[in-house]
Protein backbone atom coordinates (compact mmCIF):
# COMPACT_ATOMS: atom_id res chain seq x y z
CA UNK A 1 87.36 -4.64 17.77
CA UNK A 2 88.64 -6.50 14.63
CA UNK A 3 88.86 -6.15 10.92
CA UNK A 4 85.96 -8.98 10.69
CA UNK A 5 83.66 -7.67 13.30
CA UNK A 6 81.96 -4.56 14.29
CA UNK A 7 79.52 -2.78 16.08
CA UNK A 8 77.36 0.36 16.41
CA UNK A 9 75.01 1.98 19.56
CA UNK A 10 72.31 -1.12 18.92
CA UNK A 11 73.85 -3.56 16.54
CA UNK A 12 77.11 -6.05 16.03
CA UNK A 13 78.53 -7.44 12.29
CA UNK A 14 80.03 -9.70 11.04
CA UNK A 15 82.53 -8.99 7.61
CA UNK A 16 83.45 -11.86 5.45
CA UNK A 17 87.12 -10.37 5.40
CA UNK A 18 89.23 -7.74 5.95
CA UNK A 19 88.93 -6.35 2.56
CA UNK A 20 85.49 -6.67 3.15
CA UNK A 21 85.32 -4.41 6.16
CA UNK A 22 87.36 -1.74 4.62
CA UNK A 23 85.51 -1.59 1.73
CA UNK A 24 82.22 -1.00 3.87
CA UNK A 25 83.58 1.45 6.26
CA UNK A 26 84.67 3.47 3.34
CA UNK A 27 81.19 3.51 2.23
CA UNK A 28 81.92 2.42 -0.64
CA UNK A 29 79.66 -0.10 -2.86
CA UNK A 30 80.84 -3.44 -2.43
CA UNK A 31 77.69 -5.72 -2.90
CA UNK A 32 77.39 -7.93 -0.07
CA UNK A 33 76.33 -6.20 3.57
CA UNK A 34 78.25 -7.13 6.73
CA UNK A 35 76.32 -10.01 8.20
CA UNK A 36 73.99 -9.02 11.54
CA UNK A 37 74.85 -10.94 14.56
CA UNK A 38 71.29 -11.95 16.10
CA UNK A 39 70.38 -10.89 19.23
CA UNK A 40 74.32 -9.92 19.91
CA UNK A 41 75.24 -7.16 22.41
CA UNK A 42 77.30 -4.81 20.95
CA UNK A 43 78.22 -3.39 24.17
CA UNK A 44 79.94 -6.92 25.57
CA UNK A 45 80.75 -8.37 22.33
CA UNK A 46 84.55 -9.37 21.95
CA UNK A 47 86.24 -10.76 18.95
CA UNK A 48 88.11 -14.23 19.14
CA UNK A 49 89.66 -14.79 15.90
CA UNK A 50 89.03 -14.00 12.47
CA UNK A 51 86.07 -16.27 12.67
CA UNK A 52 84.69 -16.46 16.34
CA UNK A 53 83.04 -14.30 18.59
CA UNK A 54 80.84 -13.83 22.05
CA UNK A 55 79.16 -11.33 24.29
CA UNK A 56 78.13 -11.57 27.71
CA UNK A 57 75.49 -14.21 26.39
CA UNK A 58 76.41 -15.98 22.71
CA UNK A 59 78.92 -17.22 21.37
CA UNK A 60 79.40 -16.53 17.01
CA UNK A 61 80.58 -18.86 14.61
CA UNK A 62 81.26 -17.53 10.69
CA UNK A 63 78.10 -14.96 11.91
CA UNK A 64 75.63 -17.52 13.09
CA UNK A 65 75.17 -17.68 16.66
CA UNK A 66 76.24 -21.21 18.17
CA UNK A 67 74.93 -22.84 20.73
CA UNK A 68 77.68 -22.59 23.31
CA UNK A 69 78.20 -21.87 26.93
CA UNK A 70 79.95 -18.11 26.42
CA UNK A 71 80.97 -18.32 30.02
CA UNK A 72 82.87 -21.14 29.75
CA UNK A 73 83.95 -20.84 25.91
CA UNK A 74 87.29 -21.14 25.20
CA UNK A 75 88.99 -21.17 21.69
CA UNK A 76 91.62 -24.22 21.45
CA UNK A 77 93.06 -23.56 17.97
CA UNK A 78 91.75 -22.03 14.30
CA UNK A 79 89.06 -24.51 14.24
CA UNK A 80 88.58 -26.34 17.24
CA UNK A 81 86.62 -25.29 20.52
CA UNK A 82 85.04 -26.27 23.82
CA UNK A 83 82.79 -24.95 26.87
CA UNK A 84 81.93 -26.72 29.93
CA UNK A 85 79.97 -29.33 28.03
CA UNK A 86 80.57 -29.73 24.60
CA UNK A 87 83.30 -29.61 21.70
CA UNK A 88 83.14 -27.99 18.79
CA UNK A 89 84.65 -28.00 15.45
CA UNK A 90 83.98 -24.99 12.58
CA UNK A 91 81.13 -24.15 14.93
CA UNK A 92 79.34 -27.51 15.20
CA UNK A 93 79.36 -29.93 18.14
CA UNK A 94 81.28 -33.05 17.99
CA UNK A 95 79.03 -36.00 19.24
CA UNK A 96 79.81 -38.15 22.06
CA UNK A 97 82.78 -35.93 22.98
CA UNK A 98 84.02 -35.42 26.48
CA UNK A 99 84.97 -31.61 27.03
CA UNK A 100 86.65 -32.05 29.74
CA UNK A 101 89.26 -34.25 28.59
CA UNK A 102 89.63 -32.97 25.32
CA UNK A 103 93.01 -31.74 23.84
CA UNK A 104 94.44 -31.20 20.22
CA UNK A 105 97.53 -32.26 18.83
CA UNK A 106 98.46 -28.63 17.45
CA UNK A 107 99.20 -28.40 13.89
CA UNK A 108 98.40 -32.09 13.08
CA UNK A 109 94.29 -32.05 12.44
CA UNK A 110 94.56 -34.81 15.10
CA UNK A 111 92.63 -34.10 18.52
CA UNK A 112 91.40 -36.74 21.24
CA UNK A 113 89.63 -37.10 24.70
CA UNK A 114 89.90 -38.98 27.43
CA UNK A 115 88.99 -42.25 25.29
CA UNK A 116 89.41 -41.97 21.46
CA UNK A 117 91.54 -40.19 18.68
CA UNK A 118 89.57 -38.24 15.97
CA UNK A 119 90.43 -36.47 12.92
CA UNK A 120 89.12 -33.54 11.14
CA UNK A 121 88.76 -34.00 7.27
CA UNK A 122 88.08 -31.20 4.24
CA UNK A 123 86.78 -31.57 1.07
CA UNK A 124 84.84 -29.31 -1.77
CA UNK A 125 81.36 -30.05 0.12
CA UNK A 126 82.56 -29.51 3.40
CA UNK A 127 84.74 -29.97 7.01
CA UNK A 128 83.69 -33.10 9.19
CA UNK A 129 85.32 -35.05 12.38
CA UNK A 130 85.48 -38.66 12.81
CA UNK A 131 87.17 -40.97 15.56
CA UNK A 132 90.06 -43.61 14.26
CA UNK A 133 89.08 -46.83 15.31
CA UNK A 134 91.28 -48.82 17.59
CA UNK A 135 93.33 -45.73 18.21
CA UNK A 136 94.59 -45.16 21.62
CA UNK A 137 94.58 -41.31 23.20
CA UNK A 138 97.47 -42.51 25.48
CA UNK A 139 99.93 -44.03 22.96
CA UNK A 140 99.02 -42.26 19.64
CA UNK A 141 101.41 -39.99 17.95
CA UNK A 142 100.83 -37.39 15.26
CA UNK A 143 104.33 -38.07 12.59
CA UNK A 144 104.16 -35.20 10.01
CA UNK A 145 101.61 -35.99 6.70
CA UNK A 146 99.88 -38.81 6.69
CA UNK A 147 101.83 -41.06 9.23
CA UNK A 148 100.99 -41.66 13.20
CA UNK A 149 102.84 -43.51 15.52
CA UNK A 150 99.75 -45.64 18.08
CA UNK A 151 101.28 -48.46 20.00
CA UNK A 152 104.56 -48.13 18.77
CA UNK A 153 103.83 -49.14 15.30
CA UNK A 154 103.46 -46.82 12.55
CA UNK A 155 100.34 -46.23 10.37
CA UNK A 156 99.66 -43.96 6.69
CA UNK A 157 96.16 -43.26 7.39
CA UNK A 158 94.33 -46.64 8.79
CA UNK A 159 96.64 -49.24 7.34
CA UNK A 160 99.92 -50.02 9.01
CA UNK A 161 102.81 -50.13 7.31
CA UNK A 162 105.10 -52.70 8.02
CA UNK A 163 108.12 -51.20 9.16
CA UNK A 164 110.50 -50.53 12.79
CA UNK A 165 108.80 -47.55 14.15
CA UNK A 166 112.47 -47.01 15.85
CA UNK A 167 114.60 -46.23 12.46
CA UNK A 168 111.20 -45.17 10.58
CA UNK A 169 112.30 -41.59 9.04
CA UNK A 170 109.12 -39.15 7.76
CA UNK A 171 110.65 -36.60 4.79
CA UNK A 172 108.97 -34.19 2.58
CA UNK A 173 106.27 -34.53 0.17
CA UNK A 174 104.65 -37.40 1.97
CA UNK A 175 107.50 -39.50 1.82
CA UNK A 176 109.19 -41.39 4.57
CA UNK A 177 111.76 -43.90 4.88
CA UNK A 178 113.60 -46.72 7.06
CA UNK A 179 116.65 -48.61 6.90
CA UNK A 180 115.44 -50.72 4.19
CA UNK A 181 113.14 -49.30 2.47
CA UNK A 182 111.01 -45.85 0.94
CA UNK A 183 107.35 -45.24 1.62
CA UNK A 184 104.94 -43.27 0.23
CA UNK A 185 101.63 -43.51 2.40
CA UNK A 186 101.56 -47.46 2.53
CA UNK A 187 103.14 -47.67 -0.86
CA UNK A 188 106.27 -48.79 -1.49
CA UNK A 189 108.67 -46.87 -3.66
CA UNK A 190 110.46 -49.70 -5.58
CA UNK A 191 114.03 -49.56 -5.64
CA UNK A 192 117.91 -48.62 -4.70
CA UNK A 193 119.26 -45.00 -3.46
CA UNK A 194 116.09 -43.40 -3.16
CA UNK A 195 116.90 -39.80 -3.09
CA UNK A 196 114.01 -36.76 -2.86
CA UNK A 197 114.16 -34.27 -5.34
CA UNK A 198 111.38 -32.01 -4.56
CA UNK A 199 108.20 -30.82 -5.62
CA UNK A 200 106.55 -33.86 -4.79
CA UNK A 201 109.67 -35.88 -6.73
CA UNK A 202 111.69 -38.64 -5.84
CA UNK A 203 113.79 -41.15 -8.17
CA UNK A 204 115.44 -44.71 -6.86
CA UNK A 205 117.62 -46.75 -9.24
CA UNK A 206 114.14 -48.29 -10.30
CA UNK A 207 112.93 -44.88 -11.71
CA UNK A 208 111.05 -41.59 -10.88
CA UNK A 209 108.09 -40.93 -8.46
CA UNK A 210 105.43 -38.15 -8.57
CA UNK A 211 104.10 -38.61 -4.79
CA UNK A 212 104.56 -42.31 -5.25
CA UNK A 213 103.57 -42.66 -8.77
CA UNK A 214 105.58 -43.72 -10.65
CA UNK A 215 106.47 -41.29 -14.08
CA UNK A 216 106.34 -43.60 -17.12
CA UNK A 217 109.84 -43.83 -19.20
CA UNK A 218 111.49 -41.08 -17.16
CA UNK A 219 115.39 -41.43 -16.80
CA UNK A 220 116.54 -41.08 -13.22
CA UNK A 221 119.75 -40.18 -14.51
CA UNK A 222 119.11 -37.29 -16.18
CA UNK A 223 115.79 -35.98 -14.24
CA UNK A 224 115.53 -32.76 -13.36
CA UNK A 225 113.34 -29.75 -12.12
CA UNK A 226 113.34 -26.64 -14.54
CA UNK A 227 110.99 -24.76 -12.32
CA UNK A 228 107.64 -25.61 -10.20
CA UNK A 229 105.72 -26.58 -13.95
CA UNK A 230 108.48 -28.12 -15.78
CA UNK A 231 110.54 -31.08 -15.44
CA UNK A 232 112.39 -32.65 -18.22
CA UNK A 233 115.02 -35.88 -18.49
CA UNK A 234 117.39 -36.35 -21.70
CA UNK A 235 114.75 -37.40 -23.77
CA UNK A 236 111.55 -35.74 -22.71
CA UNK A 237 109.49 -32.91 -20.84
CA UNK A 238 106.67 -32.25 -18.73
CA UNK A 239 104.07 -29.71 -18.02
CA UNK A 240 102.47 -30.39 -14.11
CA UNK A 241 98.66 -30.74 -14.73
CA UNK A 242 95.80 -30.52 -11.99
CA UNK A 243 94.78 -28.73 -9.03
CA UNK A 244 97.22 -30.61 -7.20
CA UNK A 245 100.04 -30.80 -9.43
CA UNK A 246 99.65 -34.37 -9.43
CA UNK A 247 99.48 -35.04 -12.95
CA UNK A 248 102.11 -35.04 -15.90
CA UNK A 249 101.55 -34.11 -19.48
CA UNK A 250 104.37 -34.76 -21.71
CA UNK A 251 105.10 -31.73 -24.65
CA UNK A 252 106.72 -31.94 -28.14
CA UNK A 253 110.27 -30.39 -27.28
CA UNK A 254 112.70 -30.97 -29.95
CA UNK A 255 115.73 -30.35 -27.30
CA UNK A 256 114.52 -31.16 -23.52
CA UNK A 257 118.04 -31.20 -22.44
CA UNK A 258 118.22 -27.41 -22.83
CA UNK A 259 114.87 -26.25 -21.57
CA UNK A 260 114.58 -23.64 -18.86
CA UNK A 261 112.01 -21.65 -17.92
CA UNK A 262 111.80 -17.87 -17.11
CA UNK A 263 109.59 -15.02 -16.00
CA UNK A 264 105.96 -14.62 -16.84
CA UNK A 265 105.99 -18.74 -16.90
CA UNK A 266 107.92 -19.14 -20.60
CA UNK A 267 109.81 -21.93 -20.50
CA UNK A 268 112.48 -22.40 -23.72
CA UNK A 269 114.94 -25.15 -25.16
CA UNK A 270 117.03 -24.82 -28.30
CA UNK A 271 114.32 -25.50 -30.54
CA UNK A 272 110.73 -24.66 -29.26
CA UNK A 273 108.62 -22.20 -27.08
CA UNK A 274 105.99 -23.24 -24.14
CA UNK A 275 103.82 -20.52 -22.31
CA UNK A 276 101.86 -21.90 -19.19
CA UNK A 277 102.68 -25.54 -21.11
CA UNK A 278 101.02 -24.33 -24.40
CA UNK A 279 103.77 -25.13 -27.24
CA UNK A 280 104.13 -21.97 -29.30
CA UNK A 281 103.54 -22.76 -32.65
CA UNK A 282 106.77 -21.27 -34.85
CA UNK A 283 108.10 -19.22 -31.89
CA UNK A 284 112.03 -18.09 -31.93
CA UNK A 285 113.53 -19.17 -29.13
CA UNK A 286 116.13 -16.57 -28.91
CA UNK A 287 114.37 -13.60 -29.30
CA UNK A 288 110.71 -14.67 -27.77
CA UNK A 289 109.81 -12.28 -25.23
CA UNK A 290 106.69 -11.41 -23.47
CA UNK A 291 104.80 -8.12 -23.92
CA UNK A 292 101.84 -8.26 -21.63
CA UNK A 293 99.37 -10.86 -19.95
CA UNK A 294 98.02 -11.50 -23.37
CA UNK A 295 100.36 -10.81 -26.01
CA UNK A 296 104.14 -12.05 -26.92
CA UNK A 297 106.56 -11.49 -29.98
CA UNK A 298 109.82 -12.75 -31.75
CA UNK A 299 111.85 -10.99 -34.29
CA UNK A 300 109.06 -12.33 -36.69
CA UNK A 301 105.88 -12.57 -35.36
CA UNK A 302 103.35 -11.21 -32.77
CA UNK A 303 101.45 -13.91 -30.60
CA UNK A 304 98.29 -14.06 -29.12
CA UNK A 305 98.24 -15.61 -25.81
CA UNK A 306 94.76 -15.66 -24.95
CA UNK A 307 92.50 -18.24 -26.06
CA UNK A 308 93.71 -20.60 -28.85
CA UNK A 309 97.50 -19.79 -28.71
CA UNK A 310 98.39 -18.21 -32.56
CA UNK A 311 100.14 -16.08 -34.41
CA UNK A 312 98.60 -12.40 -34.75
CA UNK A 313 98.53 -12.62 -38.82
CA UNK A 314 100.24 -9.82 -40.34
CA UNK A 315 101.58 -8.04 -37.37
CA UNK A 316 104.63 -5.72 -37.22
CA UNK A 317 106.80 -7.00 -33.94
CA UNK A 318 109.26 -4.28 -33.87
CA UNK A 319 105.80 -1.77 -33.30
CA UNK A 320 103.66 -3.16 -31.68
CA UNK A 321 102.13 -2.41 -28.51
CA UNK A 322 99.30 -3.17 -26.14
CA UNK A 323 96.96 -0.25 -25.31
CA UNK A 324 94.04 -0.34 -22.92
CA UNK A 325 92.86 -4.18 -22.93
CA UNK A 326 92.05 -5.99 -24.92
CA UNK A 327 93.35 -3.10 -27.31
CA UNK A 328 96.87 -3.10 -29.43
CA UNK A 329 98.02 -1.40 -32.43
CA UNK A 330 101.23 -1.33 -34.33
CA UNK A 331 102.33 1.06 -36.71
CA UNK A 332 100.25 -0.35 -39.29
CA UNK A 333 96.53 -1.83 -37.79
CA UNK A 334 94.91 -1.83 -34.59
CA UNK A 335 93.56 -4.46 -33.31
CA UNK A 336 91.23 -6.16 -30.43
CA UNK A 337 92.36 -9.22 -29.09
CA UNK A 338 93.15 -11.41 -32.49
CA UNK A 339 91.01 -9.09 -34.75
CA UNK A 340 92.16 -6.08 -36.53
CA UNK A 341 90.04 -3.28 -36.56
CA UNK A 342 89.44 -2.68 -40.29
CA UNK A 343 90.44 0.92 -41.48
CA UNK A 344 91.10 2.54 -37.64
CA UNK A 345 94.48 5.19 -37.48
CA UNK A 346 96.97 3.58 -35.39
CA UNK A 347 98.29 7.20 -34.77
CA UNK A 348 94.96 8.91 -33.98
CA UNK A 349 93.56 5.46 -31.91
CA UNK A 350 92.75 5.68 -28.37
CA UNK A 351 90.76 3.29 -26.36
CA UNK A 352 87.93 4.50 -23.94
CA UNK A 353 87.06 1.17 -22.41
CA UNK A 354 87.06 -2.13 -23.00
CA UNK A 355 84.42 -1.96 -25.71
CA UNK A 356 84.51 1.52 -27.11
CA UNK A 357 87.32 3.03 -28.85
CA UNK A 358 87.88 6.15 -31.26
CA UNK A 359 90.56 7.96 -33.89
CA UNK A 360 89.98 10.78 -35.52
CA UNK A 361 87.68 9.45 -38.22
CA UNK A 362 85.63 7.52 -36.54
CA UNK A 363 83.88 5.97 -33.23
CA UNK A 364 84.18 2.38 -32.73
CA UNK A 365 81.89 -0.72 -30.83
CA UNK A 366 84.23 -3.61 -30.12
CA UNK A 367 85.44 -3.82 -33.66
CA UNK A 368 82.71 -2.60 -35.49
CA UNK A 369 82.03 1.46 -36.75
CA UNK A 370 79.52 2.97 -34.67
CA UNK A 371 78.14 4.93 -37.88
CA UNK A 372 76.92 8.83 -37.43
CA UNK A 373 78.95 8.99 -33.77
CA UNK A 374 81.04 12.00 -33.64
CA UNK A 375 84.97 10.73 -32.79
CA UNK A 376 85.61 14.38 -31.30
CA UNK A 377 82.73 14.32 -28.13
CA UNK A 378 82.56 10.67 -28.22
CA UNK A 379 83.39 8.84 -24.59
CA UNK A 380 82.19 6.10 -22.71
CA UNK A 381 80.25 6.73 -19.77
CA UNK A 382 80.00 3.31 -18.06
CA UNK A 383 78.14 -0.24 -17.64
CA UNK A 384 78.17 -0.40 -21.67
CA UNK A 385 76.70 3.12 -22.75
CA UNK A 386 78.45 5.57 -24.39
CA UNK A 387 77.63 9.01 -25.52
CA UNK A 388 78.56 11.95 -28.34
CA UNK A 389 77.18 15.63 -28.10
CA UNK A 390 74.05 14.76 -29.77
CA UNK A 391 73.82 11.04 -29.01
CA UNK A 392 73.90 7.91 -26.48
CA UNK A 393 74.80 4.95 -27.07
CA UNK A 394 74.43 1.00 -26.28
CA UNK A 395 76.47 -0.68 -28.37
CA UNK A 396 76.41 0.47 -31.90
CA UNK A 397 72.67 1.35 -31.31
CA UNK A 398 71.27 4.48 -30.41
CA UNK A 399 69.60 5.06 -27.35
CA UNK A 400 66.08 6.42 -28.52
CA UNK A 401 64.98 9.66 -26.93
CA UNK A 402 67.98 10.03 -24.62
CA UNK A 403 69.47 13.48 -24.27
CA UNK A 404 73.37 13.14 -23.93
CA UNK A 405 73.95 16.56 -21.91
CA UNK A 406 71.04 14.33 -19.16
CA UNK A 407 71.45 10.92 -19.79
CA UNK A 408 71.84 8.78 -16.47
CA UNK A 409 73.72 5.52 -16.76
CA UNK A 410 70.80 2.94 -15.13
CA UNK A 411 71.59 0.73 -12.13
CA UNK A 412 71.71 -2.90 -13.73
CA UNK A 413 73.30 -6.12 -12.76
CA UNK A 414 73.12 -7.66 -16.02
CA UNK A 415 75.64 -5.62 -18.22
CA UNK A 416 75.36 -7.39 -21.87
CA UNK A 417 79.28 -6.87 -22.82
């Protein structure tokens, strides 16, 4: 059928993806069960896309039944739909909206009947449609972004901008320009030889724009992207904040001409060290290198990276290695995340989980000696317990009464490490 729905002798599901499905049909624990299709015929049941579906009877929206025509049901793009009667966006029915007539202007979230224009809209609390006043179905124009052509003038949104719709030129990144001037949305962008640079950049003679803002004290001269975080002029650089990337924070670089960025998202200069836009506090440019997700090292020093950003105090570079996470030893100390496990053998260590470790001396609880456990039987057996041949474990504490050679790991949702 699909990788979102499925079907047995009596019943039909629905899977919230593909993963999902797999994950099921495997038989293997996943915590969330397929979604039952009410009162759907398995037999006639058809998949439409990764979201719709219909038997002989229903139509299915996101596994709730709809109430829709399934005769006459067609599917018009990802979102939108109609039957004989109604329209229907995400599964709900657009008011006041004449099936018949309806169309969508494909790939522009615009979509109109025989007498108005609407627009679908997304946020973080949910998908909606309204109409666009004053818009005509039989002149109106989908641009790309934000702009629309409707009676031969051209609009950002509901304001028109005040331009000739003949020489009016939509670009990238919301952007758009005529003969005389640059545009971003209904803002203008303020001065000579505008010129895109990308990423949601432009610069003019009058400075440099983040999608029409524009970027305090930056030199259009000397602007320039080091990579999709960092942009630097001659006398400053930039870390893109926010979901978005709409925001800049500036960083204390000592050289911005001569930062570039790398793998594993280090950026360098001459003079100073940035990790995800985190400065790294007495970092060697020249030999800083990465180890693993959370740890990094110079010729000097080993760096934490998780966390507060610091310097792994008394550390051996040159040794040092990460183990099983958040584990890492050197030749010298092991240690968990920024701690060092006081008195364990780097030579002997080995860690069982993410909690429990051993070396030949001892058995260990996050940092911490698990006192009396044997090092030699000891092992982790899951969902915080661990066990030695005469012993279990939670934690450092002993299990009362609980026979290791027995002991069943209990079913619990609430693991306490």
């Amino acid at each position: 059928m699909s990788e979102y729905f499925g079907r047995d002798d009596e019943r039909a599901f629905y899977f919230y993806s593909g993963s999902h499905r797999k994950v099921f049909d495997g038989k293997r624990y996943l915590g969330i069960a397929p979604k039952v299709l009410p009162n759907a015929d398995p037999r006639t049941l058809v998949a439409i896309s990764e979201l719709c579906a219909k038997d002989d009877r229903h139509v299915y929206w996101h596994g709730s039944r709809i109430d829709a025509d399934a005769a006459s049901f067609e599917l018009l793009d990802a979102r939108f739909a109609r039957d004989a009667t109604r329209v229907f966006f995400d599964g709900d029915v657009i008011d006041d909206c004449d099936a018949a007539s309806f169309s969508v202007f494909a790939g522009s979230g615009f979509v109109r009947d025989a007498t108005r224009v609407f627009e679908a809209h997304d946020s973080d609390h949910g998908s909606w449609v309204t109409a666009i006043e004053g818009a005509d179905p039989h002149d109106f124009v989908p641009l790309d972004g934000c702009y629309t052509l409707r009676g031969g003038q051209v609009f950002a949104g509901e304001q028109r901008i005040d331009t000739d719709a003949g020489n009016f030129l939509v670009l990238a990144d919301g952007y758009a320009r005529d003969r005389v001037r640059a545009y971003y949305g209904t803002s203008i962008v303020e001065g000579a030889e505008f010129t895109l640079i990308g990423s949601g950049f432009a610069k003019t003679s009058g400075g440099v724009f983040l999608y029409g803002a524009l970027v305090p004290d930056a030199d259009p001269a000397t602007f320039r992207l080091v990579d999709d975080h960092y942009v630097v002029d001659a006398r400053h650089a930039w870390v893109r904040m926010g979901e978005a990337g709409d925001q800049l924070r500036e960083l204390a670089c000592g050289d911005p001409a001569t930062l570039g960025a790398g793998a594993d998202g280090i950026a360098r200069s001459s003079t100073d060290v940035f990790v995800v836009g985190r400065h790294v506090a007495g970092a060697d440019p020249a030999t800083f290198e990465r180890i693993s997700y959370a740890y990094a090292r110079d010729r000097a020093h080993v760096f934490v990276l998780e966390g507060e950003l610091e310097q792994l105090a008394g550390a051996d570079p040159e040794s040092f290695i990460e183990l099983r996470r958040p584990f890492a030893k050197d030749a010298y100390r092991v240690y968990r995340d920024n701690r060092v496990i006081t008195g364990a053998d780097p030579a002997t260590f080995v860690a069982l989980d993410h909690v429990y470790s051993k070396d030949r001396g001892r058995a260990y609880f996050e940092t911490n000696v698990i006192e009396g456990a044997s090092p030699v039987s000891f092992e982790s057996i899951g969902d915080g317990y661990a066990r030695d041949r005469a012993r279990v474990y939670l934690g450092r504490v002993v299990v009362d009464g609980a026979d290791p050679a027995t002991f069943v790991v209990p079913q619990c949702d609430n693991i306490p490490f």
